[in-house]
N, C-alpha and C. Protein backbone atom coordinates (compact mmCIF):
# COMPACT_ATOMS: atom_id res chain seq x y z
N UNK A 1 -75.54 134.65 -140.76
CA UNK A 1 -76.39 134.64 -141.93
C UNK A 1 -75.85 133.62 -142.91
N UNK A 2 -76.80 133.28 -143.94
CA UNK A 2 -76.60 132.18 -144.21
C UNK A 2 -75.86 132.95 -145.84
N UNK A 3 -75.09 131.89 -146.39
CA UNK A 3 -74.07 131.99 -147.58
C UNK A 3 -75.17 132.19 -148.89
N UNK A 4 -75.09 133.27 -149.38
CA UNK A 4 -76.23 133.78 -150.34
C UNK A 4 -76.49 132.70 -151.26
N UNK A 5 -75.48 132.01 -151.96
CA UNK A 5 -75.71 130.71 -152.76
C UNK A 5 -76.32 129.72 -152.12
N UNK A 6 -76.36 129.45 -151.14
CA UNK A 6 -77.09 128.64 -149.67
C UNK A 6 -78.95 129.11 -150.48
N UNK A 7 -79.10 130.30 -150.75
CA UNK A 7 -80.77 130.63 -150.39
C UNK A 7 -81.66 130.26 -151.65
N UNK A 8 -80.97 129.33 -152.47
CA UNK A 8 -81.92 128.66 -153.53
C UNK A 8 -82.34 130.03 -154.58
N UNK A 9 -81.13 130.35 -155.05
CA UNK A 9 -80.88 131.75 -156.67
C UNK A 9 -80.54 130.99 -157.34
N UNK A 10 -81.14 131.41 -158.93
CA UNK A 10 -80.48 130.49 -159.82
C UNK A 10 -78.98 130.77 -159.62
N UNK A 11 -78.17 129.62 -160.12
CA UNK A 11 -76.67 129.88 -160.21
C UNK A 11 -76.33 130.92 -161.70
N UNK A 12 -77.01 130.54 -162.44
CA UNK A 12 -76.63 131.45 -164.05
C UNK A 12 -76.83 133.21 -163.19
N UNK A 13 -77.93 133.17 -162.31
CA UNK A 13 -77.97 134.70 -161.99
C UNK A 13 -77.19 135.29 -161.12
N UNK A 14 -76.90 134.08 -159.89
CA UNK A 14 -75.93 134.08 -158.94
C UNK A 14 -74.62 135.06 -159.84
N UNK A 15 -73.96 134.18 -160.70
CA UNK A 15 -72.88 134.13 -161.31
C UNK A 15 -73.37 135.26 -162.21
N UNK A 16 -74.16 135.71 -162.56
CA UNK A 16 -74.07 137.65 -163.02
C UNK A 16 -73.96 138.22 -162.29
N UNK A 17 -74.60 138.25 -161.33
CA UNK A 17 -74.67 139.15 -160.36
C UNK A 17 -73.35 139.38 -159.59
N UNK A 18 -72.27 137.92 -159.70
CA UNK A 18 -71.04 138.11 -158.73
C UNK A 18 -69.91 139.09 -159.70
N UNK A 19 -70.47 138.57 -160.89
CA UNK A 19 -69.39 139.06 -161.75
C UNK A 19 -69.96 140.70 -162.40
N UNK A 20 -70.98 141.15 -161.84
CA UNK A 20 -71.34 142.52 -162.12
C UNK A 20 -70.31 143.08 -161.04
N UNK A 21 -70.93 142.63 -159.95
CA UNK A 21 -70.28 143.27 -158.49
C UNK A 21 -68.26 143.30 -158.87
N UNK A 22 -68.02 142.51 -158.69
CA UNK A 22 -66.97 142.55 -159.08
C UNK A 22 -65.66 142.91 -160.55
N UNK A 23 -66.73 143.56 -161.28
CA UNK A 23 -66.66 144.08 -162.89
C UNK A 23 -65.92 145.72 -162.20
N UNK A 24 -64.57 145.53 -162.96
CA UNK A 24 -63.99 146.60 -162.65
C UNK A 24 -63.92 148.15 -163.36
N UNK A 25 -65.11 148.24 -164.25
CA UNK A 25 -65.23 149.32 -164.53
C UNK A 25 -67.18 149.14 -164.91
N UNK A 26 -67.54 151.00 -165.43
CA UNK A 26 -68.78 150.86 -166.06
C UNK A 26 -69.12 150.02 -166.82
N UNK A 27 -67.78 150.27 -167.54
CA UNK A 27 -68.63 149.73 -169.07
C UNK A 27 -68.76 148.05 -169.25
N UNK A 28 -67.82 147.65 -168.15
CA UNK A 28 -67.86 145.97 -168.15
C UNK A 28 -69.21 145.70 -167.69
N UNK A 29 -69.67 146.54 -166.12
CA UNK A 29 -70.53 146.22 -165.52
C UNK A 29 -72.13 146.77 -166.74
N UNK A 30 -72.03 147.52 -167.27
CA UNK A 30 -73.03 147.37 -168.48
C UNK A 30 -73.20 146.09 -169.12
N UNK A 31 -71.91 145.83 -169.75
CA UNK A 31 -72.37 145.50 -170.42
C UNK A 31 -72.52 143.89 -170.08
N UNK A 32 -72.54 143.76 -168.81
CA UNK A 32 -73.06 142.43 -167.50
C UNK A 32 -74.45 142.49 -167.49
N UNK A 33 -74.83 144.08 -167.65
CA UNK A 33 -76.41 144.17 -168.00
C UNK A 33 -76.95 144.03 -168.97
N UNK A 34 -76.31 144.41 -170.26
CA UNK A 34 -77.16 143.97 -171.29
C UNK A 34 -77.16 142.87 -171.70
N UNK A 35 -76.14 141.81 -171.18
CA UNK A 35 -75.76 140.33 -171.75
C UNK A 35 -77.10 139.33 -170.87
N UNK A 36 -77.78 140.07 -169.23
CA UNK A 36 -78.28 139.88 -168.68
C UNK A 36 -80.16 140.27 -169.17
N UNK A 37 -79.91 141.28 -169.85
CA UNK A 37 -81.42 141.61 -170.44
C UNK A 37 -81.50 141.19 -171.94
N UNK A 38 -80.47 140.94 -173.06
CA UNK A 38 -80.60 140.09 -173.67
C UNK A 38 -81.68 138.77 -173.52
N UNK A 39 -80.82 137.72 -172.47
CA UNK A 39 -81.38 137.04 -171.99
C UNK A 39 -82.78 136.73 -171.73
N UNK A 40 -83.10 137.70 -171.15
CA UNK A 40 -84.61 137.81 -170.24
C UNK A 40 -85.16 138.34 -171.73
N UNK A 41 -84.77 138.90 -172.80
CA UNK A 41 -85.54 139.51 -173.80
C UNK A 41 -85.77 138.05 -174.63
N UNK A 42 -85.14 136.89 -174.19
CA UNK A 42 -85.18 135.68 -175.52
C UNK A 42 -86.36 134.71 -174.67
N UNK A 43 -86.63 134.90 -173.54
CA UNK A 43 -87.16 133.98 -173.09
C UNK A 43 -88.71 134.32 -173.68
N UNK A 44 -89.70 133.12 -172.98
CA UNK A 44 -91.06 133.35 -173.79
C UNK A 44 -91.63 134.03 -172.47
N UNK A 45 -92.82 133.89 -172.22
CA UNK A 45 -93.72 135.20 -171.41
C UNK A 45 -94.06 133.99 -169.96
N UNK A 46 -94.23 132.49 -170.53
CA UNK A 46 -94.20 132.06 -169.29
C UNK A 46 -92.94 131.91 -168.36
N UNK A 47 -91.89 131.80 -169.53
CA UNK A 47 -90.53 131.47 -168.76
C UNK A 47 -89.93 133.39 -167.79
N UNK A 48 -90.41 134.55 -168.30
CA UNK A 48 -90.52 135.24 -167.85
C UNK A 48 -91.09 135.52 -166.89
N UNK A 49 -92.21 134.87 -166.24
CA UNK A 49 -92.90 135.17 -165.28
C UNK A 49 -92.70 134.28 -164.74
N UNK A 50 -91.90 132.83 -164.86
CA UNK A 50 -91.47 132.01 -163.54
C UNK A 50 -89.86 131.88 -163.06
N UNK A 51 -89.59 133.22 -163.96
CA UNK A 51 -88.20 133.99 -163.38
C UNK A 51 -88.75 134.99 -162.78
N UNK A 52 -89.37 136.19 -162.92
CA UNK A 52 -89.50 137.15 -162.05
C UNK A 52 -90.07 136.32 -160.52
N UNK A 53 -91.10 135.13 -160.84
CA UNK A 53 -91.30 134.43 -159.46
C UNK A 53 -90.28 134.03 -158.50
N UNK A 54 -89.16 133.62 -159.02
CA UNK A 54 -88.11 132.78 -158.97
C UNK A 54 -87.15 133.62 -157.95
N UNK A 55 -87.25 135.11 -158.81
CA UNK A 55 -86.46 136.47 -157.75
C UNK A 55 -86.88 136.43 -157.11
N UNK A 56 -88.14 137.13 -157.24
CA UNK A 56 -89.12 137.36 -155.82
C UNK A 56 -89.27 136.34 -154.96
N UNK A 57 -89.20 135.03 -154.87
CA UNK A 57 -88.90 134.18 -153.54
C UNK A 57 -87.58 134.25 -153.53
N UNK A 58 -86.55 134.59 -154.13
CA UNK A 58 -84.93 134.76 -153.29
C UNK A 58 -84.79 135.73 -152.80
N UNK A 59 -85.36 137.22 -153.30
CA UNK A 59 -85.52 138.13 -152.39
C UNK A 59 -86.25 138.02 -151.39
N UNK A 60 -87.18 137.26 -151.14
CA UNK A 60 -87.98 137.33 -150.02
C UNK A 60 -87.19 136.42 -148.90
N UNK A 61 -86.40 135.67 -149.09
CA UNK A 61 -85.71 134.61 -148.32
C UNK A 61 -84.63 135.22 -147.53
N UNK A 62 -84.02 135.84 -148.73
CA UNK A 62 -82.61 137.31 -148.55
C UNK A 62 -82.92 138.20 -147.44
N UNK A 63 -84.87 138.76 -147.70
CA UNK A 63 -84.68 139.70 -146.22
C UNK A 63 -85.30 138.92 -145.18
N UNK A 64 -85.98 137.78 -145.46
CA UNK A 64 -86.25 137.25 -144.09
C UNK A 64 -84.79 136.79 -143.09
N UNK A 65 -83.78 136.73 -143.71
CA UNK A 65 -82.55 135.97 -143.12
C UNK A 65 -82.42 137.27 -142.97
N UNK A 66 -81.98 138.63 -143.61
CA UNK A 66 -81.58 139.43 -142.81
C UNK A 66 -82.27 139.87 -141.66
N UNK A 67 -83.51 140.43 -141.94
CA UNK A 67 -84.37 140.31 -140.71
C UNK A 67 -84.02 139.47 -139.49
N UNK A 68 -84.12 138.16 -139.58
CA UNK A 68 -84.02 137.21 -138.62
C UNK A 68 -82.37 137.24 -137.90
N UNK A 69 -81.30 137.92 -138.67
CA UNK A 69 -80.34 137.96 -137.82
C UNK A 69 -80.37 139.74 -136.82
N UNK A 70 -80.93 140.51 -137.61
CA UNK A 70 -81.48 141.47 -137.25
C UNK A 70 -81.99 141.64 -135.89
N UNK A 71 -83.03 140.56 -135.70
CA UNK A 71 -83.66 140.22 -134.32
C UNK A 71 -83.18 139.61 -133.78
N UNK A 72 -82.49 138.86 -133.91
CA UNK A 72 -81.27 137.94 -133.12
C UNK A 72 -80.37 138.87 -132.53
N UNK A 73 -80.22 139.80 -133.10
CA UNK A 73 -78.81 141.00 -132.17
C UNK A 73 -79.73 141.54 -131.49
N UNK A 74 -80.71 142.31 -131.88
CA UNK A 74 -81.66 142.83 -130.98
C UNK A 74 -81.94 142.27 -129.89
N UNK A 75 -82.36 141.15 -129.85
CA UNK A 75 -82.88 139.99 -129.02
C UNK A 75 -81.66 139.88 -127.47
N UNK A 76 -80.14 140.06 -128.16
CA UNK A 76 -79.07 140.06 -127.50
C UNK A 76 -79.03 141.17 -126.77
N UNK A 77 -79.17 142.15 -127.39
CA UNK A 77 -78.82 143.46 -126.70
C UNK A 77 -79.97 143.64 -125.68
N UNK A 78 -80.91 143.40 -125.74
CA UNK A 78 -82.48 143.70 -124.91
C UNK A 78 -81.90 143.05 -123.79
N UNK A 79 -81.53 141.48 -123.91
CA UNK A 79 -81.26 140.45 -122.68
C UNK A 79 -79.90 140.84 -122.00
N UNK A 80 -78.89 141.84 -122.54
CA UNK A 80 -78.02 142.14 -121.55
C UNK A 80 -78.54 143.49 -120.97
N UNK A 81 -78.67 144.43 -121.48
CA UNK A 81 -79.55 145.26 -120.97
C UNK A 81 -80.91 145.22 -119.85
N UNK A 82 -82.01 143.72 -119.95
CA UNK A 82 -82.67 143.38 -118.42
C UNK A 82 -81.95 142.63 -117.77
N UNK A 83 -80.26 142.22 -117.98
CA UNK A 83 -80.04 141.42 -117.45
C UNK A 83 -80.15 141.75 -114.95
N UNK A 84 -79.45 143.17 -115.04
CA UNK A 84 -80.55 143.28 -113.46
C UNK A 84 -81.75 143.99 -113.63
N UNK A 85 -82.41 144.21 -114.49
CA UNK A 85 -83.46 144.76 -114.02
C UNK A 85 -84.68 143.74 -114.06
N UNK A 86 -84.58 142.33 -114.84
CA UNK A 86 -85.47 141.45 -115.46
C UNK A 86 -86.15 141.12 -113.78
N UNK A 87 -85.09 140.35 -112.81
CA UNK A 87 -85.71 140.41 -111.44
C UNK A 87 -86.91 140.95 -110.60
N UNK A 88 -86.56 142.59 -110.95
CA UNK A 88 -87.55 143.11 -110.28
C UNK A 88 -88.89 143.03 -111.17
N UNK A 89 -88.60 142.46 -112.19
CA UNK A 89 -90.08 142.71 -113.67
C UNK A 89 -91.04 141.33 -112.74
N UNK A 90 -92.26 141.33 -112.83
CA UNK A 90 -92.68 140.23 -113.19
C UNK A 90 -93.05 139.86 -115.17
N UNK A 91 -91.89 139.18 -115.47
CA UNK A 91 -92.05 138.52 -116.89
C UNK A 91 -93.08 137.86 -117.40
N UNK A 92 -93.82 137.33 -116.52
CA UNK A 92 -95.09 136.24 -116.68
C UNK A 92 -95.63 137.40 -117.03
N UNK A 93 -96.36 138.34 -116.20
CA UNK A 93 -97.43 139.07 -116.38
C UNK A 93 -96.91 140.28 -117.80
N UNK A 94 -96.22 140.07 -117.98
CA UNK A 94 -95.36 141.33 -119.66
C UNK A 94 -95.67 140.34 -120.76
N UNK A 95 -95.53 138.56 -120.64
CA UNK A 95 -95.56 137.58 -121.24
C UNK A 95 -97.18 137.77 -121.48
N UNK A 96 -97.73 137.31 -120.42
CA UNK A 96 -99.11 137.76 -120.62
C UNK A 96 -100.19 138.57 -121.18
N UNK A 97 -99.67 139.74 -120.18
CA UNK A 97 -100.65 140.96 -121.06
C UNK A 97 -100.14 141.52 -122.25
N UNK A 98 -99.21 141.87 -122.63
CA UNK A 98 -98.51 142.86 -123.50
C UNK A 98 -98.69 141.54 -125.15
N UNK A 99 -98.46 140.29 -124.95
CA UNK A 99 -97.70 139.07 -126.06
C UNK A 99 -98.77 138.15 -126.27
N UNK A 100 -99.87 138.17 -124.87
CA UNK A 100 -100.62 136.84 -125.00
C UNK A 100 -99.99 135.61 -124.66
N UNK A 101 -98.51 135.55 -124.27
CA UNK A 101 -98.05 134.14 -124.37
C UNK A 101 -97.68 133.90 -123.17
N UNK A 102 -97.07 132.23 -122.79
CA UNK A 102 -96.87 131.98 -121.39
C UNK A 102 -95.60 132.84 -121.27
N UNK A 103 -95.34 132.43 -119.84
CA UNK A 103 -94.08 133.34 -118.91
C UNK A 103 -93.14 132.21 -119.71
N UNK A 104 -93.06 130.72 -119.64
CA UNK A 104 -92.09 130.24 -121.13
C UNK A 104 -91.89 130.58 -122.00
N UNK A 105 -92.34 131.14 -123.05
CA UNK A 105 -92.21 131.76 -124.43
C UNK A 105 -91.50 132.53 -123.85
N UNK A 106 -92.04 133.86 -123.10
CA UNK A 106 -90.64 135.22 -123.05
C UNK A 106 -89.46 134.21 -122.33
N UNK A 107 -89.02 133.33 -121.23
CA UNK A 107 -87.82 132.73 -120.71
C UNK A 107 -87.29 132.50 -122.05
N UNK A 108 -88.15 131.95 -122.78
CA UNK A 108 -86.89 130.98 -123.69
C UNK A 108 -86.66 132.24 -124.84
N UNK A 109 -86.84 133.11 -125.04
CA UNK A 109 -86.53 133.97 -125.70
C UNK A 109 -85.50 135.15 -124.85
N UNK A 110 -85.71 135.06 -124.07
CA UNK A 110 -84.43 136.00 -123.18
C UNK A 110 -83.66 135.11 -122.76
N UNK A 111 -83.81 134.13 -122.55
CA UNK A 111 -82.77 133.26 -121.95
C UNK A 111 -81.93 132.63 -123.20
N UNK A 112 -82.56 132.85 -124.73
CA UNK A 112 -82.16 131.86 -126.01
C UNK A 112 -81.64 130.47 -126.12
N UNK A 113 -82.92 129.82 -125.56
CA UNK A 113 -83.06 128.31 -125.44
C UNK A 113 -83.29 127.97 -126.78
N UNK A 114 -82.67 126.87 -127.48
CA UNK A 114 -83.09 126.24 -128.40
C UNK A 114 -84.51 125.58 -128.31
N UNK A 115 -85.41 125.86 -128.97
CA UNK A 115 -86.67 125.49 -129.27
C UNK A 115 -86.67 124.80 -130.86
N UNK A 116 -87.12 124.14 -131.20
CA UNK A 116 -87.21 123.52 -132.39
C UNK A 116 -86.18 123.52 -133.35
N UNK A 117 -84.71 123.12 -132.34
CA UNK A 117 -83.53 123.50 -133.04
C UNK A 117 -82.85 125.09 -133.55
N UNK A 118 -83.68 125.66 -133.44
CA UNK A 118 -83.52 126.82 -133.12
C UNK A 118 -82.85 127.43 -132.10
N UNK A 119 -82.22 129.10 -131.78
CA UNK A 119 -81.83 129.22 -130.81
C UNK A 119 -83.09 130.37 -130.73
N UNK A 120 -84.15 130.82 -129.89
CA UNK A 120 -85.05 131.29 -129.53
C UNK A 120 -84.57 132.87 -129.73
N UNK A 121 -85.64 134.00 -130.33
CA UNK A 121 -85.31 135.00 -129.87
C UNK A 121 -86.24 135.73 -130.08
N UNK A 122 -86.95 137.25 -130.42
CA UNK A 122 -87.99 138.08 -130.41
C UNK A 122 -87.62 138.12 -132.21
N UNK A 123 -88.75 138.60 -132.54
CA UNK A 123 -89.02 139.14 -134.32
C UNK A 123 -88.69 140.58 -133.54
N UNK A 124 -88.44 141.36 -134.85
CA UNK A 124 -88.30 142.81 -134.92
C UNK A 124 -89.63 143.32 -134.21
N UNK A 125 -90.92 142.72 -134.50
CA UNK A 125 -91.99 143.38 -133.78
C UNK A 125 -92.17 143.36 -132.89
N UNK A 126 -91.99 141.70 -132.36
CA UNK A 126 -91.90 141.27 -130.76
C UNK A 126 -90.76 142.11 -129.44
N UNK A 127 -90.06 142.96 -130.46
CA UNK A 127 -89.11 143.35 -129.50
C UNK A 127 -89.56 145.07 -129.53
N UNK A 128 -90.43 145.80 -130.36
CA UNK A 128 -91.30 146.86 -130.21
C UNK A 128 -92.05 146.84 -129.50
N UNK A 129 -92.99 145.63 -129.32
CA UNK A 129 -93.57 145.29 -128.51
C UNK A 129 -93.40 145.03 -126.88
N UNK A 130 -92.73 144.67 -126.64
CA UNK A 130 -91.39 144.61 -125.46
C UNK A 130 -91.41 145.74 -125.36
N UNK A 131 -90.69 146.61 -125.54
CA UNK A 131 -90.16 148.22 -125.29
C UNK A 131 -91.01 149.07 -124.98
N UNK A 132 -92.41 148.67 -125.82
CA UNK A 132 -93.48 149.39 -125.87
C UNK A 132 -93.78 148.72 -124.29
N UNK A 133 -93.89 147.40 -123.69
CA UNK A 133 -94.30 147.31 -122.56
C UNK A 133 -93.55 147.82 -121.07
N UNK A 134 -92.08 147.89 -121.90
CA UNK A 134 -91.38 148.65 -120.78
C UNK A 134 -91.65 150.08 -120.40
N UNK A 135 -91.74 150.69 -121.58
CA UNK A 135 -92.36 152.05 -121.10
C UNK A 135 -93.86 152.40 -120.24
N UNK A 136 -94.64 151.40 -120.94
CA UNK A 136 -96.16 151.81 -120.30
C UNK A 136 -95.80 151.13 -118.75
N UNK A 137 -95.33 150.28 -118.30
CA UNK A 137 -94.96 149.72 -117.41
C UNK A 137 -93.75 150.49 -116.38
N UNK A 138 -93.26 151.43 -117.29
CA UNK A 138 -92.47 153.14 -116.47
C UNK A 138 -93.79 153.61 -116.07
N UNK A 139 -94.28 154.62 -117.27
CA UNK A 139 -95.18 155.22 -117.19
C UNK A 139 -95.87 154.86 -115.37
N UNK A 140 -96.76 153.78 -115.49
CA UNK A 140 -97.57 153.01 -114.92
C UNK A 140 -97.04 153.33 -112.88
N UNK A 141 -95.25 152.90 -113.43
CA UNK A 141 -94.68 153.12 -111.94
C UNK A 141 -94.90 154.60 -111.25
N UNK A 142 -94.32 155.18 -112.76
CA UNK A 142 -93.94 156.70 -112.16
C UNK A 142 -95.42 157.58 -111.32
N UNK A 143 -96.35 156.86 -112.34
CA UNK A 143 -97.92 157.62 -111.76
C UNK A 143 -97.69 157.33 -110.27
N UNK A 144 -97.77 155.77 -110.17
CA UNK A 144 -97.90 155.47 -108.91
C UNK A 144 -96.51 156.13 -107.59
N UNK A 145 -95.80 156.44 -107.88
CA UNK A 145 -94.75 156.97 -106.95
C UNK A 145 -95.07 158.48 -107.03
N UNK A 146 -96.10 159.05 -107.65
CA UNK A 146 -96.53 160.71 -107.46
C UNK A 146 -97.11 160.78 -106.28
């Protein structure tokens, strides 16, 4: 994951926020807050609302990176886990029906080929999705071996 100062936060908030976290009692860390809502109380109503914008795309950046390493372990654990059973799968046809996508898309995502500089892997959904096809695809066997 990437270095939180890396994700485009202001630095003035960066630098409250490090020095709240690290404020060794209540009353310091208060009063980190009120020196912090001060602030936000002097600004005018537009500069207020292109700071609350300003959070809200660093938070949104914050959980997409967590997310995205999120699915990246996931992504790991799935591919050692089919690592013998992927054989007996046909992948094309799971790629297919279950994703819509070619039997490439799932390789380079189990296999984690760099694609667009990237190292390839499933989203959190794509890998529900997956699981969800492994089961109906149990299911599916077990009928047939009754």
């Amino acid at each position: 994951m990437k270095d939180i100062s890396e994700m485009g936060i202001n630095p003035l908030v960066l630098a409250d926020f490090e020095a709240w976290q690290n404020a060794p009692t209540e009353e310091e860390k208060n009063a980190i807050l009120a020196r912090c809502n001060a602030r936000y109380d002097e600004m005018s109503d537009r500069q207020k609302a292109a700071f609350r914008e300003s959070c809200k795309d660093a938070v949104k950046r914050i959980y997409d990176e967590v997310m995205d390493d999120k699915a990246a372990r996931m992504t790991e654990q799935l591919r050692v886990q089919l690592k013998t059973l992927a054989p007996a799968l046909s992948l094309g046809y799971i790629a297919k029906t279950y994703f819509g996508k070619s039997s490439t898309w799932l390789y380079q995502r189990l296999n984690g080929n760099v694609v667009n500089g990237k190292i390839a892997h499933f989203t959190c959904d794509e890998i529900k999705t997956f699981k969800a096809a492994l089961t109906d695809l149990g299911t599916k066997l077990s009928a047939a071996a009754a």
